[in-house]
N, C-alpha and C. Protein backbone atom coordinates (compact mmCIF):
# COMPACT_ATOMS: atom_id res chain seq x y z
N UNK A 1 37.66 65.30 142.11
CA UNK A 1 37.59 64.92 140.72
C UNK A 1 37.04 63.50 140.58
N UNK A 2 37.46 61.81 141.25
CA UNK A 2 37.06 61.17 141.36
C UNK A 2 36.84 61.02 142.68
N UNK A 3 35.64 60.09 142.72
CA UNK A 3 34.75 59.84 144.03
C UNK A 3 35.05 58.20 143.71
N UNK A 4 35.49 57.26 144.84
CA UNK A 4 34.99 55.92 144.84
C UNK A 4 34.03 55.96 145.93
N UNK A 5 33.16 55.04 145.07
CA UNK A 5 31.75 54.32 145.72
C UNK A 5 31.55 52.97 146.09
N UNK A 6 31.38 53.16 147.32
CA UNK A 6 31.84 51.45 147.93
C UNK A 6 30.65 51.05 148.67
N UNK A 7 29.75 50.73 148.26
CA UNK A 7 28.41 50.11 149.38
C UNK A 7 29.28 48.99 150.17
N UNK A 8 28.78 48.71 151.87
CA UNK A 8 29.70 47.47 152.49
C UNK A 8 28.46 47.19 153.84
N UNK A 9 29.00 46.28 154.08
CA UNK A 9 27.98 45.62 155.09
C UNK A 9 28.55 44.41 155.55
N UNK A 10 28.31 44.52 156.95
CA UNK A 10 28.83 43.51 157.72
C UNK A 10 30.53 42.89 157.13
N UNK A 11 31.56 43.96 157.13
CA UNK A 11 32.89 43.69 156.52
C UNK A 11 33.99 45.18 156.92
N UNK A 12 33.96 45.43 157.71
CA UNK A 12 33.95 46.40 158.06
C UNK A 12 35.71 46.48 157.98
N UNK A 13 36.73 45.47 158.32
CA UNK A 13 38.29 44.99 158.05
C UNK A 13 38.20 45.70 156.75
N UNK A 14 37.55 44.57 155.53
CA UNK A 14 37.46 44.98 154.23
C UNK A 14 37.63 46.22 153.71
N UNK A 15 36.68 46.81 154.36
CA UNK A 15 36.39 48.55 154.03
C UNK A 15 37.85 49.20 154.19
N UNK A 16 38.54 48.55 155.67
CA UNK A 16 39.37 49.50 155.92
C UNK A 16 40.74 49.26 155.19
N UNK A 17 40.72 48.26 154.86
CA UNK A 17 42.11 47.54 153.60
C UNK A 17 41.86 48.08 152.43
N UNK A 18 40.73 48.34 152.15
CA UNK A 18 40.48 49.37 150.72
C UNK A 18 40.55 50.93 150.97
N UNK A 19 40.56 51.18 151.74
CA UNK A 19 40.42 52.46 152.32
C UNK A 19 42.17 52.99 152.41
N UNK A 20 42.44 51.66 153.05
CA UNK A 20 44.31 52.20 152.96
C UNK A 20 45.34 52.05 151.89
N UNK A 21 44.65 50.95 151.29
CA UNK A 21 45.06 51.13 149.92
C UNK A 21 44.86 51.80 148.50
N UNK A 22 43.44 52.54 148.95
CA UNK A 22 43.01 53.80 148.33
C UNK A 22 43.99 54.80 148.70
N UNK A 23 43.98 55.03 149.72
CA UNK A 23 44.71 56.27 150.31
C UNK A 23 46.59 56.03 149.64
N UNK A 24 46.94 54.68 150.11
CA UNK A 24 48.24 54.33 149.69
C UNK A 24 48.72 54.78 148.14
N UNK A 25 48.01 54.55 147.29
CA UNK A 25 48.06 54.17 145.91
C UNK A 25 47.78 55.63 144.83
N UNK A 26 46.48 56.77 145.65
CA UNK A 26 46.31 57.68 145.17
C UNK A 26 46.93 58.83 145.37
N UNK A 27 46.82 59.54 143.74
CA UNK A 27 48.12 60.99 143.57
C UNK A 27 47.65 61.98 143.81
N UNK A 28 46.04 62.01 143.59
CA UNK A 28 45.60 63.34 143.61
C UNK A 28 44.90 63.90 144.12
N UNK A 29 45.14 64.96 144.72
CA UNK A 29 44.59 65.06 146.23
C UNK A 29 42.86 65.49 146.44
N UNK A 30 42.47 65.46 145.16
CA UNK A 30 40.94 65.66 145.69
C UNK A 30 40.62 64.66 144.97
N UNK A 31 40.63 63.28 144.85
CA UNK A 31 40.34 61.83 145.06
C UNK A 31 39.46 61.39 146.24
N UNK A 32 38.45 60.98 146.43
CA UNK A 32 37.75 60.58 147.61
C UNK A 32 37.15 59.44 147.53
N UNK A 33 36.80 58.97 148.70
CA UNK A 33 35.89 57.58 148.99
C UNK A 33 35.16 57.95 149.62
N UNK A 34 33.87 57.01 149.03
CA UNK A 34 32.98 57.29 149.87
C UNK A 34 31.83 55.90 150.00
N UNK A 35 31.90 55.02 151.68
CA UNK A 35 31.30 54.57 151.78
C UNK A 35 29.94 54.25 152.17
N UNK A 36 28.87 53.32 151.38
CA UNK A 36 27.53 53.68 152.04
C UNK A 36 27.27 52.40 153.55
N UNK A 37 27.09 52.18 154.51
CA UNK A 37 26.92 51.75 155.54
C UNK A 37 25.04 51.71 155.93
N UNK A 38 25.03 50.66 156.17
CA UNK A 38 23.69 50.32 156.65
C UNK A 38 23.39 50.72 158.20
N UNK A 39 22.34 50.97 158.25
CA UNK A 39 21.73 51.76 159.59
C UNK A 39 21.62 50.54 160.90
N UNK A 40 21.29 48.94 159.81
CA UNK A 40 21.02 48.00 160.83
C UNK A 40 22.51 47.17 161.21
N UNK A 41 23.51 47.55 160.14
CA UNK A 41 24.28 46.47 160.58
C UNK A 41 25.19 46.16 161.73
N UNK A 42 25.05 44.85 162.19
CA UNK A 42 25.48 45.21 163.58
C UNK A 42 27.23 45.39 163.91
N UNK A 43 27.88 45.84 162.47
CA UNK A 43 29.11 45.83 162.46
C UNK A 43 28.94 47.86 162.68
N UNK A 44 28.23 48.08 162.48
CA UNK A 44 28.32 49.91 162.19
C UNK A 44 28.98 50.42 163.29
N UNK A 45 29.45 50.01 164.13
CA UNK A 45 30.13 51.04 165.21
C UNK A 45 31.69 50.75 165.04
N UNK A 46 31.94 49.24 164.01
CA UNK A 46 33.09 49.02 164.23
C UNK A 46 33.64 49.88 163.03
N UNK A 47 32.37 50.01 162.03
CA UNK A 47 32.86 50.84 160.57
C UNK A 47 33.70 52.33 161.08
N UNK A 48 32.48 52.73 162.25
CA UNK A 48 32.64 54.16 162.16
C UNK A 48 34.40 54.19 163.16
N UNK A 49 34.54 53.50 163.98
CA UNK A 49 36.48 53.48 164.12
C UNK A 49 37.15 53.61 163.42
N UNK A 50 36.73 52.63 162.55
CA UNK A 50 37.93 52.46 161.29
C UNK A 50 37.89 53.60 160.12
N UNK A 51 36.72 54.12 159.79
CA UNK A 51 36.46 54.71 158.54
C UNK A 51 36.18 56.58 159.21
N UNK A 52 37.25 57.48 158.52
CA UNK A 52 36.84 58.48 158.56
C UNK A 52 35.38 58.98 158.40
N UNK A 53 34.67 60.19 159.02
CA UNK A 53 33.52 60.38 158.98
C UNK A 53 33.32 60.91 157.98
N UNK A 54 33.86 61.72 157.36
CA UNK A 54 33.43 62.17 156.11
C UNK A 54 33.83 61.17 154.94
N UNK A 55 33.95 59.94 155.26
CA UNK A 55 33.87 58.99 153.87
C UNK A 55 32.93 57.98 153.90
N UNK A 56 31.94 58.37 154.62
CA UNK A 56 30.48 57.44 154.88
C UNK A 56 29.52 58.02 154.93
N UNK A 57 28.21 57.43 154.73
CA UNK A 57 27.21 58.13 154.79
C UNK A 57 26.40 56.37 155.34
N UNK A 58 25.00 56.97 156.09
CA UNK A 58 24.45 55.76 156.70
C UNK A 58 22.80 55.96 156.21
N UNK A 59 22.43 54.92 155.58
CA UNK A 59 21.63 54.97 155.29
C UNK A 59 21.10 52.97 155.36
N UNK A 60 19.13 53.04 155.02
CA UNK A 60 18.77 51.93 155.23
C UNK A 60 19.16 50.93 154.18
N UNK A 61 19.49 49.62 154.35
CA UNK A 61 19.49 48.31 153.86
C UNK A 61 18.78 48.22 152.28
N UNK A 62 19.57 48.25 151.52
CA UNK A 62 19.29 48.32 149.90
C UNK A 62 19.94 47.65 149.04
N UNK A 63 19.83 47.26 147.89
CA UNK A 63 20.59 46.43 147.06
C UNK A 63 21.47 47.66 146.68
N UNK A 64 22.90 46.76 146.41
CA UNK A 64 24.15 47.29 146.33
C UNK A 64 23.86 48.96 144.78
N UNK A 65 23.43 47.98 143.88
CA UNK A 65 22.76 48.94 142.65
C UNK A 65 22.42 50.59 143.56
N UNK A 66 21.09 50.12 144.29
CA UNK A 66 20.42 51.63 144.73
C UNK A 66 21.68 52.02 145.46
N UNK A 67 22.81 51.70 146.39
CA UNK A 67 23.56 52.16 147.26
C UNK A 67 24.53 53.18 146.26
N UNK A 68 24.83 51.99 145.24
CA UNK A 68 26.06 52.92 144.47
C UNK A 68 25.03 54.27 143.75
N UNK A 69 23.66 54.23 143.22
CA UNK A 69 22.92 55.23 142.32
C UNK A 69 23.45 56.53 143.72
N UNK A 70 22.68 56.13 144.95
CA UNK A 70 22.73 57.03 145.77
C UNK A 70 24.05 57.88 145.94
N UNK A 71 25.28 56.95 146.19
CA UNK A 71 26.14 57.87 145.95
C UNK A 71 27.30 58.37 145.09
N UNK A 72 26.43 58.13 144.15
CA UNK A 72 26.88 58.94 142.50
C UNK A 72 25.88 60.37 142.30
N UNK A 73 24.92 60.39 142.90
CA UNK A 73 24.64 61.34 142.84
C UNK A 73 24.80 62.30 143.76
N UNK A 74 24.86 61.75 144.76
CA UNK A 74 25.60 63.01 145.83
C UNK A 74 27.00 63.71 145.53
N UNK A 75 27.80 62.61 145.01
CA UNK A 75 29.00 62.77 144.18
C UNK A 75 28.96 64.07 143.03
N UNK A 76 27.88 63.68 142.38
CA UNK A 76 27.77 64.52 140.76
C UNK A 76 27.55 65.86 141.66
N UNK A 77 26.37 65.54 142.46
CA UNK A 77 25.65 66.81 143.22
C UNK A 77 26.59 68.08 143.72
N UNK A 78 28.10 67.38 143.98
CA UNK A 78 28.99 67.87 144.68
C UNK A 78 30.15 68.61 144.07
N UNK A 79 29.54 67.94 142.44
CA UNK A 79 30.44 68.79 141.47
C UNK A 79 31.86 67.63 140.99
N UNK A 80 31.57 66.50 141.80
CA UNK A 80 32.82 65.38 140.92
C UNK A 80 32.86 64.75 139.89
N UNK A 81 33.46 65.14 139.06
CA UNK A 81 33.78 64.46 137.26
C UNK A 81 33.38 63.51 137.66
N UNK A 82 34.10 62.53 138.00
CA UNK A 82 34.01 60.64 137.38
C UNK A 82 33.39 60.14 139.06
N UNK A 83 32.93 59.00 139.00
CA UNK A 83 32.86 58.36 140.20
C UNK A 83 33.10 56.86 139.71
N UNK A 84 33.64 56.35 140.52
CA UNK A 84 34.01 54.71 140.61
C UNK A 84 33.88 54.03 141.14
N UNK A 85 32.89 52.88 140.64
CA UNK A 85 32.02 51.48 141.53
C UNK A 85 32.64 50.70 142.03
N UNK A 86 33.04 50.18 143.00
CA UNK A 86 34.11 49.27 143.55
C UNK A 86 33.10 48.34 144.57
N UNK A 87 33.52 47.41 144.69
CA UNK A 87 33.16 46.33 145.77
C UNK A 87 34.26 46.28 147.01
N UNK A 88 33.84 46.13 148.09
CA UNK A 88 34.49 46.50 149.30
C UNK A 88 36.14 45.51 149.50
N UNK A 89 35.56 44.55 148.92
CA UNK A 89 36.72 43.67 148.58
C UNK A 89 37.77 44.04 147.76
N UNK A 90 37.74 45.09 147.21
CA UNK A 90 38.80 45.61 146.27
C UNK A 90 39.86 45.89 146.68
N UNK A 91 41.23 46.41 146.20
CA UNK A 91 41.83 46.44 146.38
C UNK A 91 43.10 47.56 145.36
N UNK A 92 43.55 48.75 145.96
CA UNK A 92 43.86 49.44 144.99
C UNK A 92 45.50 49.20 144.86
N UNK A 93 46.20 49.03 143.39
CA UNK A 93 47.58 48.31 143.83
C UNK A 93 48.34 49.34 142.97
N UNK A 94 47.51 49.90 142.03
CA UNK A 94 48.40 50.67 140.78
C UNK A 94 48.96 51.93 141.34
N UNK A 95 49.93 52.49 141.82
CA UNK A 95 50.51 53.98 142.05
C UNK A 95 49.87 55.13 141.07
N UNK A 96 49.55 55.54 141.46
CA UNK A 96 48.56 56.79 140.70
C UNK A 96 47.37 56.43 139.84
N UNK A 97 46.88 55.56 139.94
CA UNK A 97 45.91 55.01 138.98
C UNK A 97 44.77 55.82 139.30
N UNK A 98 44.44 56.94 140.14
CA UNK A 98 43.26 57.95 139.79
C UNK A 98 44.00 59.00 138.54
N UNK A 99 45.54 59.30 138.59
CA UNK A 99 45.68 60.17 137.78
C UNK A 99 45.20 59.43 136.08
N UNK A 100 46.34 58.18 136.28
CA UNK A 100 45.74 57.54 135.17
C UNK A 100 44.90 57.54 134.00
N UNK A 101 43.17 57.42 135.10
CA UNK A 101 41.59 57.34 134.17
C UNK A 101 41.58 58.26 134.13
N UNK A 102 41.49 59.64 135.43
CA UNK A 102 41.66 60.90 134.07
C UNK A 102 41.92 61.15 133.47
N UNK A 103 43.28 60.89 132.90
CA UNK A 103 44.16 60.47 131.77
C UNK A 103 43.79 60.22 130.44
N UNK A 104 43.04 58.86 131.07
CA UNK A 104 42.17 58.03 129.67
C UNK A 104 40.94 59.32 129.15
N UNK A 105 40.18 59.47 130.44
CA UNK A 105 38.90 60.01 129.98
C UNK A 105 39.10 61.28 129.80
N UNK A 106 40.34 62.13 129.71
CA UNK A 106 40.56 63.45 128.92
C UNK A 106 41.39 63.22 127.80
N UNK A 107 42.27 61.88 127.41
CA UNK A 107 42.67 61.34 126.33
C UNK A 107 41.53 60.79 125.00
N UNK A 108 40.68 60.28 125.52
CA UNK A 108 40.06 59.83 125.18
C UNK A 108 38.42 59.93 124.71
N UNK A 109 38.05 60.69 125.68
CA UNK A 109 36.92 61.80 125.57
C UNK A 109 35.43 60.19 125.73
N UNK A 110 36.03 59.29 126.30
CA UNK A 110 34.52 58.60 126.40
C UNK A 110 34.13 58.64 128.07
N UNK A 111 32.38 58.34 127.97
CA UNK A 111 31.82 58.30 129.23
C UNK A 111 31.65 57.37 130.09
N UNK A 112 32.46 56.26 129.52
CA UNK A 112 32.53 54.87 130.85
C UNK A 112 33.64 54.06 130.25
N UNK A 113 34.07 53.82 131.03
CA UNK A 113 35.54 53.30 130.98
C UNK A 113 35.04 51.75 132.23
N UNK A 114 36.26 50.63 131.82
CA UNK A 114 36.43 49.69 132.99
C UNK A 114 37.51 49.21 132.93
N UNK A 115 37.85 49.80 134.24
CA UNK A 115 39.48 49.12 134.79
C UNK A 115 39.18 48.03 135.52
N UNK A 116 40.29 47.18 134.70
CA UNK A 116 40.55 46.14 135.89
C UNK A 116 41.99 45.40 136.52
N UNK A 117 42.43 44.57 136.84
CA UNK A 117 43.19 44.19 137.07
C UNK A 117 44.03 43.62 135.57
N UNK A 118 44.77 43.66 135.38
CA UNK A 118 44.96 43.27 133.75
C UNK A 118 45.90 43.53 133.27
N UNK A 119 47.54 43.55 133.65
CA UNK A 119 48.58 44.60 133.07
C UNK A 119 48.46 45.92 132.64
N UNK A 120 48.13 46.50 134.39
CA UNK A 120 47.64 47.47 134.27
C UNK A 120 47.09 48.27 132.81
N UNK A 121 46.44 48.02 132.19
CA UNK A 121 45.32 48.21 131.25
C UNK A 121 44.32 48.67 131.63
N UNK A 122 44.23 50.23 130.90
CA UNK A 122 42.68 50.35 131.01
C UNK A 122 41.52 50.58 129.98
N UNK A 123 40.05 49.51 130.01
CA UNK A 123 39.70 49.46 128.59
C UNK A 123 38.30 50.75 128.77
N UNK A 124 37.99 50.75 127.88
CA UNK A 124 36.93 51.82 127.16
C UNK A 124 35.72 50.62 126.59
């Protein structure tokens, strides 16, 4: 249902602190991440330890923009409602906060929403 989209490079710790606090924090079980990884970076072998294989995809060196387009559409391609832009640095703290924005965006019926950190608030 939701896909997070995390372009990362050379941060590979990062990835995996978002990754466990993705996993920590989320209710619903077809919730996914999915990170994009660069082909040159010389951290990529440490990504692929840390990061399940099916939550990466490796592709060449691009601005963060084309990384996230790329995998929003593999996402959509795949049949997932919402997808969510995150920076690797993130950090997920809210207990169910994927059930949440579905929440909003079947409460609410709009097509982009932004959560942020904020008493837990989420705006439209």
């Amino acid at each position: 249902m939701i896909t997070v989209l995390v372009p990362s490079r050379g941060r590979p710790e990062l990835a995996r602190r978002l990754r466990d606090t993705w996993n920590r924090t989320k209710r619903m079980p077809k919730t996914k991440i999915r990170f994009y990884l660069n082909d040159d970076d010389p951290h990529l072998n440490h990504y692929k330890q840390l990061i399940n294989r099916e939550e990466y995809v490796i592709g060449p060196d691009q601005a963060t923009c084309f990384s996230w387009n790329m995998l929003a559409h593999h996402a959509i391609s795949r049949g997932d409602q919402y997808c969510m832009l995150v920076g690797d640095d993130a950090q997920f703290e809210t207990e169910g906060w994927d059930q949440r924005i579905v929440n909003f965006f079947e409460n609410y019926k709009k097509n982009f929403i932004q959560a942020r950190k904020s008493n837990n608030n989420i705006y439209s």
